[in-house]
Structures are given as structure tokens and as C-alpha cells.
Protein backbone atom coordinates (compact mmCIF):
# COMPACT_ATOMS: atom_id res chain seq x y z
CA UNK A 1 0.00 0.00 0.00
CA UNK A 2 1.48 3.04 -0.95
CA UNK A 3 1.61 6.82 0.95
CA UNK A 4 -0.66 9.43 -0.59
CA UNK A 5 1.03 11.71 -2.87
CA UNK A 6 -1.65 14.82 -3.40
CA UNK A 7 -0.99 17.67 -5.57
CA UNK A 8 -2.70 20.59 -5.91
CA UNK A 9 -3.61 22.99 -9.02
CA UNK A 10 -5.10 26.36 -9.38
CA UNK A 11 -8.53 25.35 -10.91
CA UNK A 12 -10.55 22.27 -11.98
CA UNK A 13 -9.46 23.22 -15.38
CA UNK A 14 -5.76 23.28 -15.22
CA UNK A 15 -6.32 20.08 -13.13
CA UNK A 16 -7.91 18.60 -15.87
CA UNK A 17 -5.19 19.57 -18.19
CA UNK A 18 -1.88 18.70 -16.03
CA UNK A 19 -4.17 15.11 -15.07
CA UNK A 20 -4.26 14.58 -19.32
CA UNK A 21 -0.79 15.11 -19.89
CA UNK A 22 0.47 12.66 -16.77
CA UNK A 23 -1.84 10.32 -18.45
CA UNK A 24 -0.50 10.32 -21.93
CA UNK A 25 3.09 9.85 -20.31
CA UNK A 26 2.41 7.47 -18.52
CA UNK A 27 0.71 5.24 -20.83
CA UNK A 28 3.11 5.71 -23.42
CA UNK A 29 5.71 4.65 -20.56
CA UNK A 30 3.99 1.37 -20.08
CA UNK A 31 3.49 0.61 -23.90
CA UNK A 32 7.03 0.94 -24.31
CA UNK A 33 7.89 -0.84 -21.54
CA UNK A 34 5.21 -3.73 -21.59
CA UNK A 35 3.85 -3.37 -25.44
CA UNK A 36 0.65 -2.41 -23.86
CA UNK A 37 -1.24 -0.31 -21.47
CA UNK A 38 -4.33 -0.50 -19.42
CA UNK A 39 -6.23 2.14 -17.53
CA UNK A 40 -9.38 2.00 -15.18
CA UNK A 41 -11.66 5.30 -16.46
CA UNK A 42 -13.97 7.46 -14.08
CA UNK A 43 -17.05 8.60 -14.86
CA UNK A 44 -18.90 12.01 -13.26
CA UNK A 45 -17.52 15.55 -14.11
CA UNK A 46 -14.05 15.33 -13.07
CA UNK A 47 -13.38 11.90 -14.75
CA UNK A 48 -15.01 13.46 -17.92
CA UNK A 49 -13.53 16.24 -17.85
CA UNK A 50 -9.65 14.54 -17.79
CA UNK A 51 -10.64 12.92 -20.92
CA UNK A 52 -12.09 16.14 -22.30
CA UNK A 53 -8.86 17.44 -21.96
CA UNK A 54 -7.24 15.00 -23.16
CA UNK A 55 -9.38 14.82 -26.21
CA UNK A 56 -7.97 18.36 -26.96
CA UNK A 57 -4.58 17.52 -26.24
CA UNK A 58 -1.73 17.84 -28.76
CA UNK A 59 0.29 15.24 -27.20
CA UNK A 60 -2.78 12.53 -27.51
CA UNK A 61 -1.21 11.07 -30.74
CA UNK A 62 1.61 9.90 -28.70
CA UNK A 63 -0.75 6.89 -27.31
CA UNK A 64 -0.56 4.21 -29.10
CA UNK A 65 -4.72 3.52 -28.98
CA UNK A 66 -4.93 0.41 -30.41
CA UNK A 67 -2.78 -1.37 -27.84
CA UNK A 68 -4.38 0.19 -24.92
CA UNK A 69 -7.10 -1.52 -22.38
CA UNK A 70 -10.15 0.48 -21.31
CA UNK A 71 -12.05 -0.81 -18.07
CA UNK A 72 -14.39 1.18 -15.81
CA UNK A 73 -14.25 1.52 -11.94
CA UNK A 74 -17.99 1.54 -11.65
CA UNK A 75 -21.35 1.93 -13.91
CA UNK A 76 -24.70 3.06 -13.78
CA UNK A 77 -26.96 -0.30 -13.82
CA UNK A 78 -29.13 1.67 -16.88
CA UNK A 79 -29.65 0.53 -21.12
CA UNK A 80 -26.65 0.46 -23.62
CA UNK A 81 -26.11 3.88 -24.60
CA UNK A 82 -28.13 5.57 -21.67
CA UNK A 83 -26.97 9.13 -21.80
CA UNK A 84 -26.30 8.71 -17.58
CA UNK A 85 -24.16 5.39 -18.46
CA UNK A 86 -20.24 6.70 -17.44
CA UNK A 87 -19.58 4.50 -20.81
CA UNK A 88 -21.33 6.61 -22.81
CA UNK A 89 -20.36 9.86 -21.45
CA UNK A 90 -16.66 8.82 -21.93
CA UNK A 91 -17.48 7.43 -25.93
CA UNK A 92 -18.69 11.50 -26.33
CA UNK A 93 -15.53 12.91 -24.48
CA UNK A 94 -13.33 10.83 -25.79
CA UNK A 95 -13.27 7.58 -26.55
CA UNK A 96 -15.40 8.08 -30.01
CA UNK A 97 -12.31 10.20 -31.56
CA UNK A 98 -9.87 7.82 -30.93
CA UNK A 99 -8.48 4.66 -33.10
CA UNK A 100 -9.08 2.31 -29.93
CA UNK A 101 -9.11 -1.69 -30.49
CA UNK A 102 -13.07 -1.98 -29.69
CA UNK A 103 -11.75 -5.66 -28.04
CA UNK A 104 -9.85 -3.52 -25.69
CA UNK A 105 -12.70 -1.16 -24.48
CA UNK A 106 -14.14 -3.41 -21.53
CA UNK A 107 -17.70 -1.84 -20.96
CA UNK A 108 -19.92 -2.88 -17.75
CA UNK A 109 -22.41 -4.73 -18.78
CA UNK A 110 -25.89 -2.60 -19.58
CA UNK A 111 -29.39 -3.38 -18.06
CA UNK A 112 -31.90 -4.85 -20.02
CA UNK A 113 -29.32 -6.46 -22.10
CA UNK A 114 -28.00 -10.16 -21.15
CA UNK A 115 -28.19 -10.35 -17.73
CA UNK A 116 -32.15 -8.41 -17.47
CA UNK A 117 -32.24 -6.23 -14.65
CA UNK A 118 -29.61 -8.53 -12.26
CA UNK A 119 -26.98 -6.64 -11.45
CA UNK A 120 -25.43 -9.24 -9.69
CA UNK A 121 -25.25 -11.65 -12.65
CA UNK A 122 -23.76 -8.59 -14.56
CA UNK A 123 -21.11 -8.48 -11.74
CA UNK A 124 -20.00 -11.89 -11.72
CA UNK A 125 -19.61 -11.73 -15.39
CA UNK A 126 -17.67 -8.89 -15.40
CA UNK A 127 -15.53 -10.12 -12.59
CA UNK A 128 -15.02 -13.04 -14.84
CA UNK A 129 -14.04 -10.88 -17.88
CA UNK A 130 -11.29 -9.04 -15.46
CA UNK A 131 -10.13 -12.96 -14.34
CA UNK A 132 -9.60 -13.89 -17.80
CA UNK A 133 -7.51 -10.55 -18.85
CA UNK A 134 -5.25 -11.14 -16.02
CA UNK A 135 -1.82 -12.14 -16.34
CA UNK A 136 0.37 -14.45 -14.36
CA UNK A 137 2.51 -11.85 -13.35
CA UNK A 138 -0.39 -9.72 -11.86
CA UNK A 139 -0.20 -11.83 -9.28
CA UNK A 140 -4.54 -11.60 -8.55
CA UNK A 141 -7.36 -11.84 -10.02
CA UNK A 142 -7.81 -8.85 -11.89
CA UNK A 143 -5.52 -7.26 -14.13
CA UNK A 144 -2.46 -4.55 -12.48
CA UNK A 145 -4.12 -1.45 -14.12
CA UNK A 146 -1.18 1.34 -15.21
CA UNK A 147 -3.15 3.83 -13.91
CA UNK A 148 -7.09 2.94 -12.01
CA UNK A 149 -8.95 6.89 -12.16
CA UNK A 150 -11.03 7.53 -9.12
CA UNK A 151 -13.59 10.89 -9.06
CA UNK A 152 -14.30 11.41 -4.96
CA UNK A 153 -17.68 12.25 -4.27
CA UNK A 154 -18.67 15.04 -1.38
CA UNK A 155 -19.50 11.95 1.01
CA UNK A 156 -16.11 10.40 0.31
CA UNK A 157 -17.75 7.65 -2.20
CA UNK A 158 -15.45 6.07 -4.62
CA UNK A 159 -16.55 3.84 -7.86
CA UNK A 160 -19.81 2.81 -6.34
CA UNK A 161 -18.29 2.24 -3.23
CA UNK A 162 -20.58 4.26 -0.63
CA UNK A 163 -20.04 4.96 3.14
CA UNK A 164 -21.61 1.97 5.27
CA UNK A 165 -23.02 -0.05 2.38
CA UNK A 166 -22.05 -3.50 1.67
CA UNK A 167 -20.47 -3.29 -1.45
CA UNK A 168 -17.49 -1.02 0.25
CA UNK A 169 -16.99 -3.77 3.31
CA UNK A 170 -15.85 -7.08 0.29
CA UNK A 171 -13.12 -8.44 0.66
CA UNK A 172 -13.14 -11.33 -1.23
CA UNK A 173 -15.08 -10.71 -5.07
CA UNK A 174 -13.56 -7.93 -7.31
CA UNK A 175 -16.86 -6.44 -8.98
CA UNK A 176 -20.17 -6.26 -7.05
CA UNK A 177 -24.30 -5.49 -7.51
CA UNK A 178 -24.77 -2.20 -6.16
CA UNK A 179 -28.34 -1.25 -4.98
CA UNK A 180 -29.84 1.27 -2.88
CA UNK A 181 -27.27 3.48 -3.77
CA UNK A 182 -28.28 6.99 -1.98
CA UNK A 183 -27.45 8.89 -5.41
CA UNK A 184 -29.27 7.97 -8.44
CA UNK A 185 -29.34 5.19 -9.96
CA UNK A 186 -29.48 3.28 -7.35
CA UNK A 187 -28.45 0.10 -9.15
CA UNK A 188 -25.12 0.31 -10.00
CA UNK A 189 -22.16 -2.04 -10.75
CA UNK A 190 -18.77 -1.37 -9.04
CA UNK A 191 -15.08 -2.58 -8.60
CA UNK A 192 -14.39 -3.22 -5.21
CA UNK A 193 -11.70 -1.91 -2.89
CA UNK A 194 -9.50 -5.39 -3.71
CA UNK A 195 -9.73 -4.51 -7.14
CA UNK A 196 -8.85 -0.69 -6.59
CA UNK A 197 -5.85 -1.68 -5.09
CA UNK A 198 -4.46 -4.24 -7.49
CA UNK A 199 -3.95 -1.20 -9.85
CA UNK A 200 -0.40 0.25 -9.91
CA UNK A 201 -1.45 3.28 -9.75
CA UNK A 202 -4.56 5.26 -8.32
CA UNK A 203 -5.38 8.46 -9.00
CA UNK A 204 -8.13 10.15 -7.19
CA UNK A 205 -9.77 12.88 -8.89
CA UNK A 206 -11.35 15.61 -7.08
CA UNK A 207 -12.15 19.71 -7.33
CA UNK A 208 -14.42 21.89 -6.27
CA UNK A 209 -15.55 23.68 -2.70
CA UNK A 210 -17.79 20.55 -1.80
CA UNK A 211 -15.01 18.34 -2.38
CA UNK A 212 -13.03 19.76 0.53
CA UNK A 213 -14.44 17.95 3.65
CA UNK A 214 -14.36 14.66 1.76
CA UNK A 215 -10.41 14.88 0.68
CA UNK A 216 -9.60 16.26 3.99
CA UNK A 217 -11.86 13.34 5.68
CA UNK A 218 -9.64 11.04 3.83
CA UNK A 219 -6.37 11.87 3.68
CA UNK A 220 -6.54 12.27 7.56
CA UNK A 221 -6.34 8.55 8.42
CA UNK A 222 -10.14 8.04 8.53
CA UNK A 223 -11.18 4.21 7.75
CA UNK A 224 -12.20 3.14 4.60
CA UNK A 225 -15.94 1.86 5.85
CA UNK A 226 -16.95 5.45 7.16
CA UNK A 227 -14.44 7.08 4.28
CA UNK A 228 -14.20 4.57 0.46
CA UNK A 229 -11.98 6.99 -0.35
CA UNK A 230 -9.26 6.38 2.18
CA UNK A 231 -9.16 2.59 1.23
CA UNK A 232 -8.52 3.62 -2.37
CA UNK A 233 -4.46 3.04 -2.69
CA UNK A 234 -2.12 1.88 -5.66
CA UNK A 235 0.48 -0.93 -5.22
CA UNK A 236 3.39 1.73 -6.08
CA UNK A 237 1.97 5.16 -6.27
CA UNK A 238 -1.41 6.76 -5.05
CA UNK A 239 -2.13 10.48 -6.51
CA UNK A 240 -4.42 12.62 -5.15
CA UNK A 241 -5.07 15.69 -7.77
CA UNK A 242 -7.00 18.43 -6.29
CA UNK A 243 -7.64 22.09 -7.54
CA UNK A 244 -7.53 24.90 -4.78
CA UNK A 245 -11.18 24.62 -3.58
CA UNK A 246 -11.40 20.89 -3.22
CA UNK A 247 -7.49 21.52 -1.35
CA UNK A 248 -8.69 24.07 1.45
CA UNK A 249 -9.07 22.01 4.19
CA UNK A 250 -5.70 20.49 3.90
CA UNK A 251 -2.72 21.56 5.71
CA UNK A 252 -0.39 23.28 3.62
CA UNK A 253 2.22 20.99 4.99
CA UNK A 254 0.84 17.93 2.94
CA UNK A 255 1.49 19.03 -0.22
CA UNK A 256 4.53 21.07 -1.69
CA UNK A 257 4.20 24.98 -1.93
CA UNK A 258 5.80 24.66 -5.50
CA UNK A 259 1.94 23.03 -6.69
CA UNK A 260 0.90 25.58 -9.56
């Protein structure tokens, strides 16, 4: 488990920006290093709003697309191309202007589709998806995502991982059923904290005023049952990237003065 690295920017849209650029590098890092790359995407404004950016960025054609693996942390339990669906909200930010290798984009299963409205099924087969992608060397069973993107919600929530509910207290299976979720939908599919932390990497995403108490709740040494987002950690690195606003209830010592 790795020690919280948090840096802070001036506004949600530089964050955006400087998020999209340590991206591209560090994808393009792993392909050359590994052939390939794989990344865990985020949905709600700040995990659309990194791929916005990075939509627009000049340095984008430096990704090799085609040899890059797309998963999701969590999903609304809706239809195939719901407008809500963090899948679809990514294909209009991003993903639709990109060569990607459609094998390689690993959507949540939709509602109404295969599995009817059991999210649970859906779970289990996307658990089994995540088994079957995983290497020898990942040592678990799910894939070791480069880089697993995390937005942080005001109550701390992570993926679909909310304070108190079951799905955040798993140990054992790697993508869960959501329901009664207290922000709509509430049927939702999630990784779960065992799965979060297989990732090399996780980056936690948050800006704005009524992001404060949550990053400050969590980066204080609050447990993960009360606080998803303090159980959220990366084998080798965990990044917290904050703008200002979401940054003012930190101490000033827990971050370097240098942040722009």
C-alpha cells in the first residue's frame, strides 16, 4: 500500500489539463515498456472532464490507442447507450475520436441487455471478464491497471463504493451489484476496494468547494468503511489531484508549496 502523494492545481481546469498530460506519459511509458497499457476510467464531471482534456490535447497522438485496455471503476446499472451510463459519457468525451481496439474497451455490462435487470449476474460476469484478462505476473485476479482513475464524491464515495453499504466492506469478489445506492441510480455495478488496489497506480480525482471535507476526511487517516476513499491506494503510487477549492481544508504541509 502506498503513501498518498496529493498535488494541488489552481482550478478544476488546469487540473484537468496537467491530469491529461500525466496520463499520456504514462501510458506511453507502459506501452514501451510492456507493449501495452491498461487504464481503469472514471465517470462524473471530473473523470469526464480529464478525458475532455485530453481529447484536446496535442500530445494525444503519442498513445498508441490500439494497444491500450479500457475498463471502468464503476457503472450506472441503466440501457446500452443511456446518456447517464459513465460509458457513454466517456465514448462522447473521448473515446469516439480515438483509433481504440473496440476488443480492448471493456464496458460494464448494460441493463436490459444479457443479464435483465440482475446486477449481480452482470457483476459476476464482469468479474469473470477481469479474471480472464489477467496475467500471471499480476499476481490476482484482476488485471495490475497502469493507472485505475477515481472521481471522490462530497460523502467520500469512490466507484460505487458508498459509506456503510455493503459493497465497500468485500473483501473477497472484485466487482459487485450495487443497490440502494443513496445517489441515483441506485443500481449500480462497481469494482471493489481489492480490485482498486491491485492497480499500480490510483489516481483520485477531485475539485471543487464541496469536495473539501471529503479529501480532507480522507487523507486524515479516517477508515475506509466510514471514508471509500481512504481505502482507495495503488500498489506503487497513489495520486491525489486536487484544484484549490477541493485543497482548502488540507494543511499546507501535505502538499509542496511549489503546486501551480
Amino acid at each position: 500500500m502506498s503513501t498518498p502523494q496529493i498535488v494541488v492545481h489552481r482550478d478544476k481546469e488546469l487540473m484537468a489539463e496537467a491530469a491529461a498530460a500525466r496520463l499520456i506519459t504514462k501510458v506511453v511509458d507502459a506501452q514501451s515498456a510492456r507493449g501495452a497499457a491498461s487504464v481503469v476510467l472514471t465517470g462524473g464531471r471530473n473523470g469526464n472532464g480529464l478525458l475532455a482534456a485530453l481529447a484536446a490535447a496535442p500530445a494525444r497522438d503519442a498513445v498508441d490507442w490500439s494497444r491500450l485496455d479500457l475498463w471502468w471503476g464503476d457503472e450506472r446499472f441503466l440501457p446500452a447507450g443511456h446518456p447517464d451510463r459513465n460509458a457513454t459519457q466517456a465514448r462522447e468525451a473521448l473515446l469516439d475520436a480515438v483509433p481504440l481496439d473496440p476488443a480492448r474497451v471493456h464496458e460494464m455490462p448494460a441493463a436490459q441487455a444479457e443479464f435483465g435487470g440482475d446486477a449481480d449476474a452482470a457483476a459476476s460476469a464482469y468479474a469473470r471478464e477481469l479474471s480472464a484478462a489477467a496475467r500471471p505476473e499480476d499476481h490476482g485476479p484482476v488485471p495490475a491497471f497502469d493507472v485505475l482513475l477515481l472521481g471522490v464524491g462530497p460523502d467520500t464515495h469512490v466507484a460505487s463504493l458508498f459509506p456503510e453499504l455493503p459493497a465497500v466492506r468485500e473483501t473477497e469478489r472484485t466487482v459487485v451489484g450495487v443497490h440502494g445506492a443513496p445517489k441515483p441510480p441506485p443500481t449500480r455495478l462497481s469494482l471493489t476496494l481489492p480490485a482498486i488496489r491491485a492497480a499500480r497506480e490510483v489516481w483520485l480525482l477531485a475539485a471543487g468547494g464541496d469536495k473539501a471535507r471529503a479529501a480532507a476526511m480522507a487523507l486524515s487517516g479516517a477508515g475506509e468503511i466510514q471514508t471509500p476513499a481512504a481505502g482507495a491506494t495503488g500498489r506503487t503510487r497513489t495520486l491525489w489531484l486536487l484544484d484549490r477549492p477541493a485543497a482548502a481544508l488540507l494543511p499546507p504541509s501535505l502538499y509542496p508549496p511549489a503546486s501551480p
